[in-house]
PDB file of N, CA and C in Angstrom:
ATOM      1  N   UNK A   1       2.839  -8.514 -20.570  1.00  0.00           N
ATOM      2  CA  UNK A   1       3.439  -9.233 -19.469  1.00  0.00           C
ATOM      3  C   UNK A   1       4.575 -10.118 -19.955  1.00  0.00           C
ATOM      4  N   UNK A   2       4.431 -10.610 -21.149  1.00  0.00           N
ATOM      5  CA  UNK A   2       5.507 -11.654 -21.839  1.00  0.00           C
ATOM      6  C   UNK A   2       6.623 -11.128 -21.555  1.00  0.00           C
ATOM      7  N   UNK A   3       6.504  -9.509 -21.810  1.00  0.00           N
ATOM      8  CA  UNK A   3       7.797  -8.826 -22.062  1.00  0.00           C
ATOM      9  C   UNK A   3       8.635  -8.897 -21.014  1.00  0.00           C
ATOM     10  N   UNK A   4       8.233  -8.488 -19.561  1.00  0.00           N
ATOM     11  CA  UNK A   4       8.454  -8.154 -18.500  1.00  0.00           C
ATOM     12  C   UNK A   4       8.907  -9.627 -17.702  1.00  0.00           C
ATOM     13  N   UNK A   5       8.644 -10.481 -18.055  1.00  0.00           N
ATOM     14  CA  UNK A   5       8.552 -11.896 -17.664  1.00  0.00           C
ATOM     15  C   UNK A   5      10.172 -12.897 -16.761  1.00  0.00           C
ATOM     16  N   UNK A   6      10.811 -11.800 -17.831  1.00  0.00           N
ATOM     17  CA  UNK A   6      12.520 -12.043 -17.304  1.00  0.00           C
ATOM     18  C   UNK A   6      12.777 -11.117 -16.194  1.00  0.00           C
ATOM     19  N   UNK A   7      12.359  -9.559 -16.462  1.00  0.00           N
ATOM     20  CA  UNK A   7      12.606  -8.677 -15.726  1.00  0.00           C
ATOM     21  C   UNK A   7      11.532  -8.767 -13.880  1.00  0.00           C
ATOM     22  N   UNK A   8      10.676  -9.511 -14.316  1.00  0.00           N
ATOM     23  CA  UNK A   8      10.210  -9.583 -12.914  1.00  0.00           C
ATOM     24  C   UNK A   8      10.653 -11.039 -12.485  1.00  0.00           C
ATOM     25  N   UNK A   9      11.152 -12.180 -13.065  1.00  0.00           N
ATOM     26  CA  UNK A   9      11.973 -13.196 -12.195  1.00  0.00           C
ATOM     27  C   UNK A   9      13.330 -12.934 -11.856  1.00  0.00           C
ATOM     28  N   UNK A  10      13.997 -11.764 -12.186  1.00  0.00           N
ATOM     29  CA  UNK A  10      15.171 -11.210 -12.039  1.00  0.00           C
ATOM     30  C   UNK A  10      14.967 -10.724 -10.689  1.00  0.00           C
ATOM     31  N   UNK A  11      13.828  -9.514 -10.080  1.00  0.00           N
ATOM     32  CA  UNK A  11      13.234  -9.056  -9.643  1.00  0.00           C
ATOM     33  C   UNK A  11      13.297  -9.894  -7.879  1.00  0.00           C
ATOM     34  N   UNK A  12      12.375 -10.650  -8.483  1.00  0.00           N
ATOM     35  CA  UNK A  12      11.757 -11.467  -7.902  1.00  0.00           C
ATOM     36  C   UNK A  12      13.037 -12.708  -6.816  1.00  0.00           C
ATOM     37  N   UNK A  13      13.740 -12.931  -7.878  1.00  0.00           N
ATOM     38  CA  UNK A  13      15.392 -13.428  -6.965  1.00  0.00           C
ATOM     39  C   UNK A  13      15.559 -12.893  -5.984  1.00  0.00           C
ATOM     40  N   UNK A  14      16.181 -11.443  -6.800  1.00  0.00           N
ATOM     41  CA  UNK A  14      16.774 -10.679  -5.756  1.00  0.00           C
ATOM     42  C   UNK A  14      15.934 -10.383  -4.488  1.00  0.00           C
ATOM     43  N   UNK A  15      14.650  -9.774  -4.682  1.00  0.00           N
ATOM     44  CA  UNK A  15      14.356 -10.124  -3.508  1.00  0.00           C
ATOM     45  C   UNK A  15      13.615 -11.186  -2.519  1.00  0.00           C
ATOM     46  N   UNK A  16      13.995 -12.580  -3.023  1.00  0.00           N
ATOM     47  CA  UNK A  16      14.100 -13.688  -2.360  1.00  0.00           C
ATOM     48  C   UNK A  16      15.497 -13.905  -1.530  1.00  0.00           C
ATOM     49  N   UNK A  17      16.248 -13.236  -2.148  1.00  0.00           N
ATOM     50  CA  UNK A  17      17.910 -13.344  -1.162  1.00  0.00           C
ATOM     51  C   UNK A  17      18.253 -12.375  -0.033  1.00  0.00           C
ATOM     52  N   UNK A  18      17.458 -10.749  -0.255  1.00  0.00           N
ATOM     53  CA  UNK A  18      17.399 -10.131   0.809  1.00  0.00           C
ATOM     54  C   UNK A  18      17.298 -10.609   2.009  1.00  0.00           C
ATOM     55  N   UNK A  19      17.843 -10.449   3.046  1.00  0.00           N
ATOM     56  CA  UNK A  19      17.679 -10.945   4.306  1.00  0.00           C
ATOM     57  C   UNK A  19      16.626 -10.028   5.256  1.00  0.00           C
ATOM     58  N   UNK A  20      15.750 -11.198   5.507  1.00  0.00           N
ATOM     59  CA  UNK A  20      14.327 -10.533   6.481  1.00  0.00           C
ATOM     60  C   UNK A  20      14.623  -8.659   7.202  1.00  0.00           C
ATOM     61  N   UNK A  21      13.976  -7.951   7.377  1.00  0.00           N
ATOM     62  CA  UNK A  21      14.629  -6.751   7.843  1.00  0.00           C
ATOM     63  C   UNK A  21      14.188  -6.878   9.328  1.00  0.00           C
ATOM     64  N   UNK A  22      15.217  -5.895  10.157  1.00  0.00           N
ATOM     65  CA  UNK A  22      14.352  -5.844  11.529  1.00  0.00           C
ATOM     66  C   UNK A  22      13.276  -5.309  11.709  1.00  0.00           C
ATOM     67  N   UNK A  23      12.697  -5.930  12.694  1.00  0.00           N
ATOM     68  CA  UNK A  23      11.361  -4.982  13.326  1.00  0.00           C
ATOM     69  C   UNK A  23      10.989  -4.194  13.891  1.00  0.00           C
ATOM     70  N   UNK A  24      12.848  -3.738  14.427  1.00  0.00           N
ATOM     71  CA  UNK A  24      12.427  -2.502  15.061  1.00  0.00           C
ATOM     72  C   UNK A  24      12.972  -1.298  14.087  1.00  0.00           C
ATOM     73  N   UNK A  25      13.865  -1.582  13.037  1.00  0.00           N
ATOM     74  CA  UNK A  25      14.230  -0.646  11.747  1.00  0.00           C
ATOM     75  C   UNK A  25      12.725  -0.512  10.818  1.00  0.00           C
ATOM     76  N   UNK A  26      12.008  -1.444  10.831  1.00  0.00           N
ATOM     77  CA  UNK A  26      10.214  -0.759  10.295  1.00  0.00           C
ATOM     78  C   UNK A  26       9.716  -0.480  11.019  1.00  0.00           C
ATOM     79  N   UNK A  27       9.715  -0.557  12.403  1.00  0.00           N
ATOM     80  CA  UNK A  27       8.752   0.672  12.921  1.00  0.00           C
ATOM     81  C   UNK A  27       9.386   1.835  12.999  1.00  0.00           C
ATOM     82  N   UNK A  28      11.056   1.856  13.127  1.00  0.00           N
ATOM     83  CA  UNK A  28      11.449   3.481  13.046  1.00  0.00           C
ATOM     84  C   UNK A  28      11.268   3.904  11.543  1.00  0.00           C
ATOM     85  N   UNK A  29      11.242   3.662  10.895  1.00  0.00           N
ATOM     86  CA  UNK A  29      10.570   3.828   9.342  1.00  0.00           C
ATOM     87  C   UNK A  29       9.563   4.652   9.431  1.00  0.00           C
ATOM     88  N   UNK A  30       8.414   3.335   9.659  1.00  0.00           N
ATOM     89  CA  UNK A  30       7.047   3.696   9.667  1.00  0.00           C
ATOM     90  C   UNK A  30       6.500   5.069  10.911  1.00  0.00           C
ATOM     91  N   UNK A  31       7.280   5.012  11.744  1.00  0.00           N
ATOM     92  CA  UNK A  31       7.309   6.151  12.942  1.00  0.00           C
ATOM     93  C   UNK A  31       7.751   7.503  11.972  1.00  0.00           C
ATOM     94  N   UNK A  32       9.133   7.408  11.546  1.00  0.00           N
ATOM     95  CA  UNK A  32       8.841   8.525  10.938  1.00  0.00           C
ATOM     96  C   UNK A  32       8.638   9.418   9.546  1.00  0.00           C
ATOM     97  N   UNK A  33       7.730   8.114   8.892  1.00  0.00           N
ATOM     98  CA  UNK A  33       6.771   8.696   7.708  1.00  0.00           C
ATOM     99  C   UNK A  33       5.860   8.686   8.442  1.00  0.00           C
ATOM    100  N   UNK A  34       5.055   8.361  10.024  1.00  0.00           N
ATOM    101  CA  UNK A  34       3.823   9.220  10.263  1.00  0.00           C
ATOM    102  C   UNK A  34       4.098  10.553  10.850  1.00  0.00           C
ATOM    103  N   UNK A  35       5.163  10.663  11.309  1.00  0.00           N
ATOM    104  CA  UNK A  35       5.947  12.087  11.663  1.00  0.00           C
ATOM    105  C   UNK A  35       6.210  13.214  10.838  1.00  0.00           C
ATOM    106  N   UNK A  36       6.607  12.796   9.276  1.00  0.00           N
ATOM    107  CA  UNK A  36       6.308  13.662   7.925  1.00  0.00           C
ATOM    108  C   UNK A  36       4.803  13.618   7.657  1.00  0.00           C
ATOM    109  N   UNK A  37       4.301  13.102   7.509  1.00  0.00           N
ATOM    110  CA  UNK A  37       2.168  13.083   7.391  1.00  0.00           C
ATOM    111  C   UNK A  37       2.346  14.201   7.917  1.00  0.00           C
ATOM    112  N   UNK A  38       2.404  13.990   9.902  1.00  0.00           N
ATOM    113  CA  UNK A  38       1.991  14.782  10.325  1.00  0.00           C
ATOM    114  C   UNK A  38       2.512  16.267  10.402  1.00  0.00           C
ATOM    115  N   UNK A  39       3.581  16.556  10.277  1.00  0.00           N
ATOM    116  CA  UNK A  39       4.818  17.817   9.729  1.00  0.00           C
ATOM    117  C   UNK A  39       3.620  18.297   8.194  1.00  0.00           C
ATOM    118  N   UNK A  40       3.493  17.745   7.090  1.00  0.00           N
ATOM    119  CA  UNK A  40       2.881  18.042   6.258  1.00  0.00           C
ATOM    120  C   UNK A  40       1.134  18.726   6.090  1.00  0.00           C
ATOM    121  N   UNK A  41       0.503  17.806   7.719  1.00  0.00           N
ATOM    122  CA  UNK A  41      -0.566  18.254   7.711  1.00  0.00           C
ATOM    123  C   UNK A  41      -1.414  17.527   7.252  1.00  0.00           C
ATOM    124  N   UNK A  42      -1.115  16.075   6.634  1.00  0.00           N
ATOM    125  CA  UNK A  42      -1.790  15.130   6.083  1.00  0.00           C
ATOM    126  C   UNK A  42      -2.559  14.292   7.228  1.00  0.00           C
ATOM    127  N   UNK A  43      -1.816  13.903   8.487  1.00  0.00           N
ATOM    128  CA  UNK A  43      -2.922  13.516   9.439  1.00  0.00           C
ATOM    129  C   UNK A  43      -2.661  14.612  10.636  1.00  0.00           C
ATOM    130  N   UNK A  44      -3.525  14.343  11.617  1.00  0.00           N
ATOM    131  CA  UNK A  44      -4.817  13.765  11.401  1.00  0.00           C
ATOM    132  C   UNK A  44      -5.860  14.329  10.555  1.00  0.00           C
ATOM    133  N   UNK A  45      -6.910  13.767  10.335  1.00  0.00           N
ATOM    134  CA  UNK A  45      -7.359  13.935   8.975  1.00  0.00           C
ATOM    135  C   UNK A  45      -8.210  15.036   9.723  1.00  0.00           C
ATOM    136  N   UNK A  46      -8.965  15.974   8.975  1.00  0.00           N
ATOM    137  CA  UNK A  46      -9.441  17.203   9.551  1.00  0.00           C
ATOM    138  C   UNK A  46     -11.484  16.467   9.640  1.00  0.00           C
ATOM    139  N   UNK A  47     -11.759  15.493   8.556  1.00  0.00           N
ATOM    140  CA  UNK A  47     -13.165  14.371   8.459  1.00  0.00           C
ATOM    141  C   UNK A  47     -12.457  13.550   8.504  1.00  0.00           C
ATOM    142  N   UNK A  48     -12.566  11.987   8.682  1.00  0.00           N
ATOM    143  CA  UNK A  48     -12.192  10.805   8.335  1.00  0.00           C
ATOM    144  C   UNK A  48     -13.025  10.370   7.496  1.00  0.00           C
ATOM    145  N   UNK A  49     -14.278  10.950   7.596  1.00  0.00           N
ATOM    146  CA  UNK A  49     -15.451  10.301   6.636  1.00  0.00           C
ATOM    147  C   UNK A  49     -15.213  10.921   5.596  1.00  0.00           C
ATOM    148  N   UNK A  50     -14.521  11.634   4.555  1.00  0.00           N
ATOM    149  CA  UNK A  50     -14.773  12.795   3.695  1.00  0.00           C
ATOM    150  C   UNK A  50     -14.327  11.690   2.451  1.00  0.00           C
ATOM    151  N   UNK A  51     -15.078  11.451   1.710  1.00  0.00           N
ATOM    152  CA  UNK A  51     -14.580  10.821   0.491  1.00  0.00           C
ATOM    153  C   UNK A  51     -15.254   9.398   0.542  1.00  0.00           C
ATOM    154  N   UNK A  52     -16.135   9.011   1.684  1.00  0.00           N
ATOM    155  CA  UNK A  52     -16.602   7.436   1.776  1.00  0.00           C
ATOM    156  C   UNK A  52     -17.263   7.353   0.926  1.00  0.00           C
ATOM    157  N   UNK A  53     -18.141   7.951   0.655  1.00  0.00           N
ATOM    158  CA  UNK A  53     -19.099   7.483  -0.472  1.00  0.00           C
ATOM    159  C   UNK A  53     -18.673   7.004  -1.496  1.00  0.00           C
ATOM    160  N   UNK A  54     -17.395   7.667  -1.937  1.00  0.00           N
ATOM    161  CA  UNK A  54     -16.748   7.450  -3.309  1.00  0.00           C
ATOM    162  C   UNK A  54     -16.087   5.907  -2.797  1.00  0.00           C
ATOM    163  N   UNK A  55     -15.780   6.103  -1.715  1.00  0.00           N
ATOM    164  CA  UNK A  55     -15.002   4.481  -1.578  1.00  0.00           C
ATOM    165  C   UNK A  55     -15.875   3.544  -1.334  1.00  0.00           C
ATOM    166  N   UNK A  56     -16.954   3.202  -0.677  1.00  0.00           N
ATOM    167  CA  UNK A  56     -18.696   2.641  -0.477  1.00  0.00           C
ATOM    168  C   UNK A  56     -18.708   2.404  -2.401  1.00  0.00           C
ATOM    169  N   UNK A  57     -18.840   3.387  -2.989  1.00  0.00           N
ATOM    170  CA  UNK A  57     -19.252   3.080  -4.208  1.00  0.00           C
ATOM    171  C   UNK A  57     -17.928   2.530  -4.988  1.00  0.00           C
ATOM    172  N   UNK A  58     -16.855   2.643  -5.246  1.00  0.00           N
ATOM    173  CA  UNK A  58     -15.787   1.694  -5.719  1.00  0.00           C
ATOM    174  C   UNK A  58     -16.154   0.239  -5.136  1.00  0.00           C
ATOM    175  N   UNK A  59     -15.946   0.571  -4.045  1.00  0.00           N
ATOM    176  CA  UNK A  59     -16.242  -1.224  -3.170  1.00  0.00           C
ATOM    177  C   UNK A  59     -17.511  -1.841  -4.293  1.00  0.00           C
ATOM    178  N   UNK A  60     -18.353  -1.199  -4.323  1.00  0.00           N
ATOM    179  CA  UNK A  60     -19.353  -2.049  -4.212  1.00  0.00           C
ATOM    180  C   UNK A  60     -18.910  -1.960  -5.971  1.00  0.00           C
ATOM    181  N   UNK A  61     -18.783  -1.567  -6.943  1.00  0.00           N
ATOM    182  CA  UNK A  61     -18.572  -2.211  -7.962  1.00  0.00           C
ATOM    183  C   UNK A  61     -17.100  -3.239  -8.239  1.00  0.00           C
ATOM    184  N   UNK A  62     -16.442  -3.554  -7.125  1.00  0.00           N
ATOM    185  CA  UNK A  62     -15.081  -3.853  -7.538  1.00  0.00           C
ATOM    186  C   UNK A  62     -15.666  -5.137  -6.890  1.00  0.00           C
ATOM    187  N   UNK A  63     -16.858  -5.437  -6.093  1.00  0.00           N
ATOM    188  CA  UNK A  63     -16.731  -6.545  -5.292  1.00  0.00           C
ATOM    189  C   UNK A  63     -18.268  -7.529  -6.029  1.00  0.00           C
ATOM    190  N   UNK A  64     -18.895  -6.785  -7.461  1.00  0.00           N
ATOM    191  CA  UNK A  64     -19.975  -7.423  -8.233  1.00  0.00           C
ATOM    192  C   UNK A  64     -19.535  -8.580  -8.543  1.00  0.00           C
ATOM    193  N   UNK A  65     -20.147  -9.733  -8.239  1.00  0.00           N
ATOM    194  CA  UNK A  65     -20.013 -10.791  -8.814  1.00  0.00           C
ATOM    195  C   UNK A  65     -21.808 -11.302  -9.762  1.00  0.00           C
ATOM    196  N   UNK A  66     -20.963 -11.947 -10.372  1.00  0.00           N
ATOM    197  CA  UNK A  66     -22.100 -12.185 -11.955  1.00  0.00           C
ATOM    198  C   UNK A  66     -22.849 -13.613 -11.361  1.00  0.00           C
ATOM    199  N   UNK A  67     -24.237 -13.839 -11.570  1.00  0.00           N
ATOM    200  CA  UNK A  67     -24.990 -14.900 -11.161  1.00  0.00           C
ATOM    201  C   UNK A  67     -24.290 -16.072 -12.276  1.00  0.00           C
ATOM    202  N   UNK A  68     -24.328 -17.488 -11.627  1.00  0.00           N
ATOM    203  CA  UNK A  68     -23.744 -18.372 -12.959  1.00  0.00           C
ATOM    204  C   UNK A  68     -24.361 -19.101 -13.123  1.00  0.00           C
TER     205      UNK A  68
END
């Protein structure tokens, strides 16, 4: 991280000076990357449940806390 330390307050400026974006230029964004998903076939999802367990079980080790 030491290394990187200049390169992410450099970073980090610049985009403090960006000016806020509109809200209606991110939802046409976000409108149409769900429009490529869906062109691709990625949604809607064919299960929504397909893979929970694996995420149920990440959760539950990412969220162990140690008795003190």
């Amino acid at each position: 991280m030491q290394k990187r330390r200049a390169l992410f307050a450099k970073f980090e400026a610049a985009w403090l000076r960006m000016p806020p974006q509109d809200h209606r230029e991110q939802l046409r964004i976000h409108e149409a990357l769900y429009r490529e998903a869906v062109a691709l076939g990625i949604f809607p999802l064919r299960d929504p449940l397909e893979g929970i367990e694996v995420d149920i079980r990440l959760a539950e080790v990412l969220n162990v806390r140690k008795a003190a």
